[in-house]
Protein backbone atom coordinates (compact mmCIF):
# COMPACT_ATOMS: atom_id res chain seq x y z
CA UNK A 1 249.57 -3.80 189.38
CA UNK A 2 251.49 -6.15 186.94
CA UNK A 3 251.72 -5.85 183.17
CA UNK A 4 248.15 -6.00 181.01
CA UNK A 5 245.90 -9.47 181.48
CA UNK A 6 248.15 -9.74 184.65
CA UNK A 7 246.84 -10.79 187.97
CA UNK A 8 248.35 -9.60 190.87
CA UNK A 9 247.85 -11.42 194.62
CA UNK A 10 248.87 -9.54 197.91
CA UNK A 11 249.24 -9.82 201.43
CA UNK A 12 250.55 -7.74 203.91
CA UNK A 13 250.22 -9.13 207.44
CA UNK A 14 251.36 -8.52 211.47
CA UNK A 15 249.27 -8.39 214.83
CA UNK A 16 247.57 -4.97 214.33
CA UNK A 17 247.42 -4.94 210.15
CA UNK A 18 246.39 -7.84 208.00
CA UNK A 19 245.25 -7.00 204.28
CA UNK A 20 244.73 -9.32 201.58
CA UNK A 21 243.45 -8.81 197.66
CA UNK A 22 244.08 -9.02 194.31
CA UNK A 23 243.62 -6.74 191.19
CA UNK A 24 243.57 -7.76 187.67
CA UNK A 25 245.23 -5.34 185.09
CA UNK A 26 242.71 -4.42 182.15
CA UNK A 27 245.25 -2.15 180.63
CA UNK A 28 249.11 -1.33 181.17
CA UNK A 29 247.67 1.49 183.05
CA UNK A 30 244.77 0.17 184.67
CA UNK A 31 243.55 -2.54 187.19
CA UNK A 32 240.29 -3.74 188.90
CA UNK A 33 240.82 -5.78 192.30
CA UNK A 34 239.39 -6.73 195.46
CA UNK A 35 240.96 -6.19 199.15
CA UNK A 36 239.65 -7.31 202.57
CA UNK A 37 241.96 -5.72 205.06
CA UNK A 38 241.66 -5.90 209.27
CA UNK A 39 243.56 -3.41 211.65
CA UNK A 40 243.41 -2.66 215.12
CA UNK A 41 244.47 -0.26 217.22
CA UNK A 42 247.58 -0.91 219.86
CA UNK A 43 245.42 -1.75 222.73
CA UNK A 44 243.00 -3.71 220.91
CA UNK A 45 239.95 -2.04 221.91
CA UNK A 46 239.07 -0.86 218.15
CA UNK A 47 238.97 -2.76 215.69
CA UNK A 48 238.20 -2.21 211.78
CA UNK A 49 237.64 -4.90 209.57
CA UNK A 50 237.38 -3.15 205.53
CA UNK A 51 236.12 -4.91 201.97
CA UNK A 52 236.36 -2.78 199.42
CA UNK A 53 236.22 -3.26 194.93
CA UNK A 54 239.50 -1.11 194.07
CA UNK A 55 241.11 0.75 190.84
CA UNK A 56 244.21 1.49 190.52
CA UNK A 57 245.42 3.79 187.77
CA UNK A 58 249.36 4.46 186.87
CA UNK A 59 248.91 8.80 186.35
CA UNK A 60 252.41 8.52 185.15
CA UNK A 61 255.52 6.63 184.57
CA UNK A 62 258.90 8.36 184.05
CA UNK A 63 261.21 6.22 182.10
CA UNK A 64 264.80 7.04 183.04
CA UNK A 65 268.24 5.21 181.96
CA UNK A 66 268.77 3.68 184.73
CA UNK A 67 265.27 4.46 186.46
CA UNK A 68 261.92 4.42 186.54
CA UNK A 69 259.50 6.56 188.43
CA UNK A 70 255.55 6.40 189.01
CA UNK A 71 252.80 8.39 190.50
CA UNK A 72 249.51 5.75 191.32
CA UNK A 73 245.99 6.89 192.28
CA UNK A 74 244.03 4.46 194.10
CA UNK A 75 240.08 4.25 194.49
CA UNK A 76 238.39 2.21 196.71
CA UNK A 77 234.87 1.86 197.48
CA UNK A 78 233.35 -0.60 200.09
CA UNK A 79 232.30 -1.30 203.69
CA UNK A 80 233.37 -1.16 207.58
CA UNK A 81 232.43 -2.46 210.54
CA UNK A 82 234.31 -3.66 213.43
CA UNK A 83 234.08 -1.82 217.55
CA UNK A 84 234.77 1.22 219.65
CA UNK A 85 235.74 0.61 222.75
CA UNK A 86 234.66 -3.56 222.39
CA UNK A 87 231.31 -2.04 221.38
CA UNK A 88 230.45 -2.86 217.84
CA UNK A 89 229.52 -0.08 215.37
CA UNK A 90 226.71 -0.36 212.53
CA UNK A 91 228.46 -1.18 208.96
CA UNK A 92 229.16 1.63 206.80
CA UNK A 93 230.06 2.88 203.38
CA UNK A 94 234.02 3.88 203.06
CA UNK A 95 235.93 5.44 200.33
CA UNK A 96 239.81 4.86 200.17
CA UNK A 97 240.86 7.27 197.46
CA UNK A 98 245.37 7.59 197.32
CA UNK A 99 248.32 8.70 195.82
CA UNK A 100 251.24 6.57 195.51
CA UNK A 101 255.01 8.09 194.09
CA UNK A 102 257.99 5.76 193.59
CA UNK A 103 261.21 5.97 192.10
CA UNK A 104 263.70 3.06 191.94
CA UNK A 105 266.94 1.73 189.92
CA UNK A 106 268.19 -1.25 190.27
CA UNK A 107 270.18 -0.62 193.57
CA UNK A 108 267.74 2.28 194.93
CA UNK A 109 264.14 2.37 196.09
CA UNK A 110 262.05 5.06 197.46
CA UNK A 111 257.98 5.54 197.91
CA UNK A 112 255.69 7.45 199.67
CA UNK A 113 251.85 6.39 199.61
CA UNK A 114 249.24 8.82 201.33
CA UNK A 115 245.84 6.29 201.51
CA UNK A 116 242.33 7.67 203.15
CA UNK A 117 240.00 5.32 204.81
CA UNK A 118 236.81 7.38 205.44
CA UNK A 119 233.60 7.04 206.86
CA UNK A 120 230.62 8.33 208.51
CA UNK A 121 233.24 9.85 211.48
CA UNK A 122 236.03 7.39 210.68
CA UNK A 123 239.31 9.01 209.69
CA UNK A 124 241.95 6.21 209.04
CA UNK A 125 244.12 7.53 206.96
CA UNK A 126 247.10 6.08 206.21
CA UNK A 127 250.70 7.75 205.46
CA UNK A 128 253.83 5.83 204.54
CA UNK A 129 257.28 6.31 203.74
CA UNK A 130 259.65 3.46 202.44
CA UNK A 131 263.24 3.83 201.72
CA UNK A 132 265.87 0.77 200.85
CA UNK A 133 269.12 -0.08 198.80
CA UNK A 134 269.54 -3.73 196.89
CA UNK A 135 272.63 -5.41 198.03
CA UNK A 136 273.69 -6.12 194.47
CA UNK A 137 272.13 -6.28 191.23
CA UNK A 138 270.57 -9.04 189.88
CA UNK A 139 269.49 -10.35 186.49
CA UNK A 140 265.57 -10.94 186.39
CA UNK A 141 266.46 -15.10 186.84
CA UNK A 142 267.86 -14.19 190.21
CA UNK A 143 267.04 -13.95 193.47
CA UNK A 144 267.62 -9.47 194.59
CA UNK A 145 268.12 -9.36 198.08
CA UNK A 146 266.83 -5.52 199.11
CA UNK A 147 267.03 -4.24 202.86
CA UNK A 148 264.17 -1.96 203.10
CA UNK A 149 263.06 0.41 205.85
CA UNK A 150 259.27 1.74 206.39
CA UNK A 151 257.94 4.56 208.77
CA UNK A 152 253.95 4.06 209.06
CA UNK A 153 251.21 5.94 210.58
CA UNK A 154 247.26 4.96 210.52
CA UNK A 155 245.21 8.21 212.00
CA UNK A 156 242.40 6.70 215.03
CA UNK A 157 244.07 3.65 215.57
CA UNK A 158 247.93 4.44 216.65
CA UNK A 159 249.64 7.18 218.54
CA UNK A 160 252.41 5.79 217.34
CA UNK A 161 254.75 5.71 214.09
CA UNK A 162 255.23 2.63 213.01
CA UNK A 163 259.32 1.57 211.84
CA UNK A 164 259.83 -1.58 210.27
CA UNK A 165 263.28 -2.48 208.98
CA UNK A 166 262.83 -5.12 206.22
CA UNK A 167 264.43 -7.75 204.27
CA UNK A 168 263.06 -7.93 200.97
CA UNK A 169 263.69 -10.29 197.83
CA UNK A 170 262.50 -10.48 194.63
CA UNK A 171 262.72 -12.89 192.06
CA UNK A 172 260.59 -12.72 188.52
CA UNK A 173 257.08 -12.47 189.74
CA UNK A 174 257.73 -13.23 193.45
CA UNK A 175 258.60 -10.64 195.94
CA UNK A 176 258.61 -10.83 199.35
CA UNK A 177 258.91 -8.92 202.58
CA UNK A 178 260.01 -9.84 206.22
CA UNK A 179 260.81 -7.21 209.29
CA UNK A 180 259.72 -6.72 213.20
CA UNK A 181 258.46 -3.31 214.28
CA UNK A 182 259.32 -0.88 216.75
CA UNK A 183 256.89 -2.83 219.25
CA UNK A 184 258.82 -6.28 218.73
CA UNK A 185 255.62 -7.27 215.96
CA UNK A 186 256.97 -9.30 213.23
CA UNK A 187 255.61 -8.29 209.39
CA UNK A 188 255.32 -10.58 206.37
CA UNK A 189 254.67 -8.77 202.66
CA UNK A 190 253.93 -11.45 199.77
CA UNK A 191 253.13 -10.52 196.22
CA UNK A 192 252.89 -12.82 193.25
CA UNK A 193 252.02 -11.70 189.73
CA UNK A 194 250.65 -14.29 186.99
């Protein structure tokens, strides 16, 4: 989430994830959003497509000198639907409650985000780990060119763990992600606060 009255857009998108939504910050500490996400698993024979009305709440924010670190808690509410096996399944409620921790300075990042998708015998969950220096530091004008690495692992869908070495850069309210997976996928992240 971006700074109060903010609205935030994202997108995170390769062959077996693609999630879209936005949230819209009604406090410095609080957003409402949206987020329609798809995901399949590696041999494409289930398939989850998710629409769920999300809050986002920053727990707390540690404000170092040169560092800043955050615990998130996520709630989502919603539906799925989608196949087993190429056999369609009846739509269902979810919940997608998670925790997100960060810490970054200006040349360091680190996060780890632990996300449930759950259903009527749908376990989804979703672990991640991210991990990444900046190049060089850069005044907020600038474009800061980050290399970023991932490790990400969706429970039902993939035996495997997911690595994605990244580029990222960032510049005022643009940031943007670009990497290829372990299996030779290519990933895009965009997010773009107003």
């Amino acid at each position: 989430m971006g700074f109060e009255g903010s609205v935030m857009t994202m997108g995170d998108f390769n062959q077996n994830w693609r999630e879209a939504g936005f949230n819209y910050a009604i406090t410095s500490r609080d957003a409402l959003g949206l987020t329609h996400l798809e995901f399949r698993s590696d041999n494409h024979k289930d398939k989850r497509e998710v629409d769920t009305l999300n809050y986002t709440r920053l727990l707390s924010r540690w404000n170092l000198t040169d560092a800043q670190s955050n615990l998130w808690l996520f709630m989502g509410i919603g539906e799925v639907r989608g196949s087993v096996d190429n056999q369609s399944i009846d739509s269902k409620f979810i919940a997608s409650p998670g925790f997100q921790f960060d810490y970054e300075t200006t040349r360091i990042y680190f996060a780890a985000t632990h996300k449930l998708y759950r259903a009527s015998n749908l376990n989804h969950d979703t672990t991640s780990i991210r991990a990444g220096f900046s190049f060089y530091e850069a005044d907020y004008e600038k474009t800061q060119p980050w290399f970023i690495l991932e490790t990400k692992y969706t429970n039902q869908i993939s035996d495997k763990i997911e690595v994605i070495p990244m580029l990222r850069l960032i510049n005022k309210n643009i940031f943007v992600e670009g990497g290829m997976n372990n299996s030779g996928q290519p990933r895009l992240n965009l997010m773009y606060t107003f």
